[in-house]
C-alpha atoms as a PDB file:
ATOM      1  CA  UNK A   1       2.320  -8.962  15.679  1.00  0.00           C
ATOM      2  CA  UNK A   2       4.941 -10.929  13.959  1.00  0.00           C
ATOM      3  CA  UNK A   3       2.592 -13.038  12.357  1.00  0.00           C
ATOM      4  CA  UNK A   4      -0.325 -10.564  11.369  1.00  0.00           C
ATOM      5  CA  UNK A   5       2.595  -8.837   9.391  1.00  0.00           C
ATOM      6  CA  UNK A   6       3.634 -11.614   7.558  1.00  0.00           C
ATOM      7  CA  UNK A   7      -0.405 -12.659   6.613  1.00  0.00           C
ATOM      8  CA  UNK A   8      -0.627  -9.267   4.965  1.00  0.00           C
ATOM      9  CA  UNK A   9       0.780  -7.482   1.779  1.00  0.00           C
ATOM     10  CA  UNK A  10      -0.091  -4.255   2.947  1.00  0.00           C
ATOM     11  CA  UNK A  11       2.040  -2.061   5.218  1.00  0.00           C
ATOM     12  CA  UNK A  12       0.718  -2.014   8.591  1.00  0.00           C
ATOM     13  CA  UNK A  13       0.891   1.324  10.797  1.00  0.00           C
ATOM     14  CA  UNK A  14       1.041   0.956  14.739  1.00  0.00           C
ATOM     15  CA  UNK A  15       1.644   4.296  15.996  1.00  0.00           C
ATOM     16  CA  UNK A  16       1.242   3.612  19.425  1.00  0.00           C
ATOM     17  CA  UNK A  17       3.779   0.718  19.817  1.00  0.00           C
ATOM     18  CA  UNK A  18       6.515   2.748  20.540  1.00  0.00           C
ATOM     19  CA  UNK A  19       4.486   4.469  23.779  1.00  0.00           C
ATOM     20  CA  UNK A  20       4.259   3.112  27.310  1.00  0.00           C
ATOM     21  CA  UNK A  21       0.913   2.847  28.376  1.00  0.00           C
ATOM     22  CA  UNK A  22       1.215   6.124  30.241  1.00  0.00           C
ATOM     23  CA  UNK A  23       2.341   7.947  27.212  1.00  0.00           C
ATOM     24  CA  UNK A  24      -0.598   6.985  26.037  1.00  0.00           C
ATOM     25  CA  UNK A  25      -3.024   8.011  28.808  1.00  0.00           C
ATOM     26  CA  UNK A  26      -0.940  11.566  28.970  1.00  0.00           C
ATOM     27  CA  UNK A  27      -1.676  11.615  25.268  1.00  0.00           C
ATOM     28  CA  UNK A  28      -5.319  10.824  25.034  1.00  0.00           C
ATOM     29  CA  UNK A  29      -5.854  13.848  27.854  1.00  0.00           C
ATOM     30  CA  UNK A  30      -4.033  16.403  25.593  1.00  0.00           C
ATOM     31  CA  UNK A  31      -6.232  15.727  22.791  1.00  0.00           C
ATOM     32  CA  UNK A  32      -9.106  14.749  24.030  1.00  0.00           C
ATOM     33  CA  UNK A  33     -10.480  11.395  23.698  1.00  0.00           C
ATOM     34  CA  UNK A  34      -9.156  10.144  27.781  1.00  0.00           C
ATOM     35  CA  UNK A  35     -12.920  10.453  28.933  1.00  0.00           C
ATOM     36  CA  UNK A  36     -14.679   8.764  26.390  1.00  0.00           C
ATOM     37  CA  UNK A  37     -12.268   5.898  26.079  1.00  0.00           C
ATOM     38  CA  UNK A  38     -12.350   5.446  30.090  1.00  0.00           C
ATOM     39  CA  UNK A  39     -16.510   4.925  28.915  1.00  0.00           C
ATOM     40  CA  UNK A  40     -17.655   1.217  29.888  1.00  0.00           C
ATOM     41  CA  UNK A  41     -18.234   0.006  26.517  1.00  0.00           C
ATOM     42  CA  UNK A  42     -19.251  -3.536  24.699  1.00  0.00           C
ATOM     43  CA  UNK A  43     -17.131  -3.394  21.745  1.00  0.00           C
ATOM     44  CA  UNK A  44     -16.379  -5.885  19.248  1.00  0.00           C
ATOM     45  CA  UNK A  45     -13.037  -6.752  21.533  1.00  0.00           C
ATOM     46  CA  UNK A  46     -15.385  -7.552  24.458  1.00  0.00           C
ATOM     47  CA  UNK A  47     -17.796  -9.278  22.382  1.00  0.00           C
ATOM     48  CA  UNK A  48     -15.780 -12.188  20.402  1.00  0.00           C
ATOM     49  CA  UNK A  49     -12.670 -12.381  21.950  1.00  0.00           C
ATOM     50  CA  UNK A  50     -12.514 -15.974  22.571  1.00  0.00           C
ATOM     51  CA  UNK A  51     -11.642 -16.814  26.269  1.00  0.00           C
ATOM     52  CA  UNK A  52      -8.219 -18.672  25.651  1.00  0.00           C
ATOM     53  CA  UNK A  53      -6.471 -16.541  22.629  1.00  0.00           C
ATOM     54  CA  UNK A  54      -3.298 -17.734  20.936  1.00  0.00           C
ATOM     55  CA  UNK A  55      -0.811 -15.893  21.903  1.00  0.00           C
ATOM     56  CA  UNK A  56       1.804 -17.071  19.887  1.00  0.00           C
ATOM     57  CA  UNK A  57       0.325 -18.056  15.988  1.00  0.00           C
ATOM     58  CA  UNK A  58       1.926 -20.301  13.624  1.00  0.00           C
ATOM     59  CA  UNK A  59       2.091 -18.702  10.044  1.00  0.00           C
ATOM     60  CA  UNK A  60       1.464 -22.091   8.375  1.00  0.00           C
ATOM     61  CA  UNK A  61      -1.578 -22.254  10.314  1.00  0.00           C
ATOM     62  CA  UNK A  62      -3.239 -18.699   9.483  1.00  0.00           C
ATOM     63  CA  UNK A  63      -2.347 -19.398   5.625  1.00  0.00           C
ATOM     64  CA  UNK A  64      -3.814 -22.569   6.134  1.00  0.00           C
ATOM     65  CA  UNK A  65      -7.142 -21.332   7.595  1.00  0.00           C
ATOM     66  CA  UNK A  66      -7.719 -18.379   5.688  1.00  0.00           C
ATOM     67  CA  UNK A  67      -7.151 -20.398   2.314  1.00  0.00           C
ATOM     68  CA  UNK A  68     -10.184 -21.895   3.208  1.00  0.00           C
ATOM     69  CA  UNK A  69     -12.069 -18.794   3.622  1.00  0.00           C
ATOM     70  CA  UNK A  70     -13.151 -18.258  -0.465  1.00  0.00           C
ATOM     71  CA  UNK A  71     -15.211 -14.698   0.511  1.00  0.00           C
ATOM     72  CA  UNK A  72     -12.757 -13.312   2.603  1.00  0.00           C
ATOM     73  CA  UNK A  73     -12.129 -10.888  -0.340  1.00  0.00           C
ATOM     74  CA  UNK A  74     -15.378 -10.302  -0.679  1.00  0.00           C
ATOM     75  CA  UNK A  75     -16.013  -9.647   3.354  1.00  0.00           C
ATOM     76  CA  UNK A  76     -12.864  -7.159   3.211  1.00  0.00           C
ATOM     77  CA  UNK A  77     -14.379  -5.228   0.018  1.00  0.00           C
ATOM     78  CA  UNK A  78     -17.794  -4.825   2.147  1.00  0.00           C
ATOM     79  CA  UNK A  79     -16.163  -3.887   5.594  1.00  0.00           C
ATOM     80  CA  UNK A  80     -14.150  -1.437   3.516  1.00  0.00           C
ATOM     81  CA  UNK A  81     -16.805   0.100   1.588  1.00  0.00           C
ATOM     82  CA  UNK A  82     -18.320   0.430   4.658  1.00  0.00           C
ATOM     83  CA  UNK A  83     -15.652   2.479   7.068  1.00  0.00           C
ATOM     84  CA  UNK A  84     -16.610   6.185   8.651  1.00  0.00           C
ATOM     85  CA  UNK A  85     -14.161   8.533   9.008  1.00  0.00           C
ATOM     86  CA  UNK A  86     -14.814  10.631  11.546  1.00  0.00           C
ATOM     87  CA  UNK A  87     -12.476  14.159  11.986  1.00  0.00           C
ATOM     88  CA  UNK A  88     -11.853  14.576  15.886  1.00  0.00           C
ATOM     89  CA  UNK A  89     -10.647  18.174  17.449  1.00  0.00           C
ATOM     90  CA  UNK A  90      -9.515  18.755  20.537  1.00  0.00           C
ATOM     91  CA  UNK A  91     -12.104  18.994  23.108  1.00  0.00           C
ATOM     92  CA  UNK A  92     -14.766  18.798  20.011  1.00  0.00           C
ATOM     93  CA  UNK A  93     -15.848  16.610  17.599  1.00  0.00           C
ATOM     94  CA  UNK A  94     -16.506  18.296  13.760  1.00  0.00           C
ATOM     95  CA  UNK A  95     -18.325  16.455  10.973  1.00  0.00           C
ATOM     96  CA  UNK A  96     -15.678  14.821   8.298  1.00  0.00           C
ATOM     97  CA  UNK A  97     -16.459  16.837   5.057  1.00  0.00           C
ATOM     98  CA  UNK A  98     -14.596  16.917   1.773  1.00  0.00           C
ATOM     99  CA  UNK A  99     -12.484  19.868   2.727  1.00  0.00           C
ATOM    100  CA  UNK A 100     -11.648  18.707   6.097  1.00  0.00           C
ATOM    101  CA  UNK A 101     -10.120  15.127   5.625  1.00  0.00           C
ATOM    102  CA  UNK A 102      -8.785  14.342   8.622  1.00  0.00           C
ATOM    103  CA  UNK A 103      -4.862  14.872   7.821  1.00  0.00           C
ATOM    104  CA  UNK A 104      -4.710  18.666   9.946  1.00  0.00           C
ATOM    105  CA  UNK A 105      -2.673  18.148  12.283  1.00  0.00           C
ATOM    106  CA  UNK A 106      -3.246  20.565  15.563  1.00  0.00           C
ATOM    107  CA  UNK A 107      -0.312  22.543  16.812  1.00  0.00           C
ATOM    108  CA  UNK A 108      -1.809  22.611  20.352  1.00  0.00           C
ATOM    109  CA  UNK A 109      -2.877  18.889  20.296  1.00  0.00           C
ATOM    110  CA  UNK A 110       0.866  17.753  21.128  1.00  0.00           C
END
């Protein structure tokens, strides 16, 4: 984490790093999302994560590589312009509109 911090200007938020992984179970029930994260499920962390990762970067080596990289702005700019956000409620999901941006934050969710 040390070293993904340092490779980035922006502020990075981890709000589960402070949780044990049962905090985080217990947490996932109350709002919600416990089932369908329990769901067997070929995501992109399945799918490319290489079968020895570094566990320990070297800074100097990250810079290095991703110097090389020239469209790497260009990739970010697409994968940004290309997010979903996605508004879920408790026991529900509801579409993400203009009003509703996400930010509510339900009493009965904690």
């Amino acid at each position: 984490m040390n070293v993904i911090g340092r490779a980035t200007e922006l502020p990075l938020l981890r709000p589960l790093v402070m949780m044990d992984k049962q905090e985080i179970i217990t947490l996932s029930k109350q709002i919600g999302t416990y089932d369908i994260s329990i769901l067997p499920y070929e995501d992109c962390c399945t799918l490319f994560v290489p079968k020895s990762p570094t566990t320990n970067p070297n800074l100097r080596i990250v810079d290095k590589i991703e110097a090389t990289m020239s469209h790497l702005p260009e990739w970010v700019d697409e994968a940004v312009a290309q997010t979903e956000t996605i508004v879920l409620y408790a026991g529900e999901a509801a579409p993400a509109t203009s009003e509703n941006t996400g930010n509510e934050i339900k009493e009965d969710w904690f």
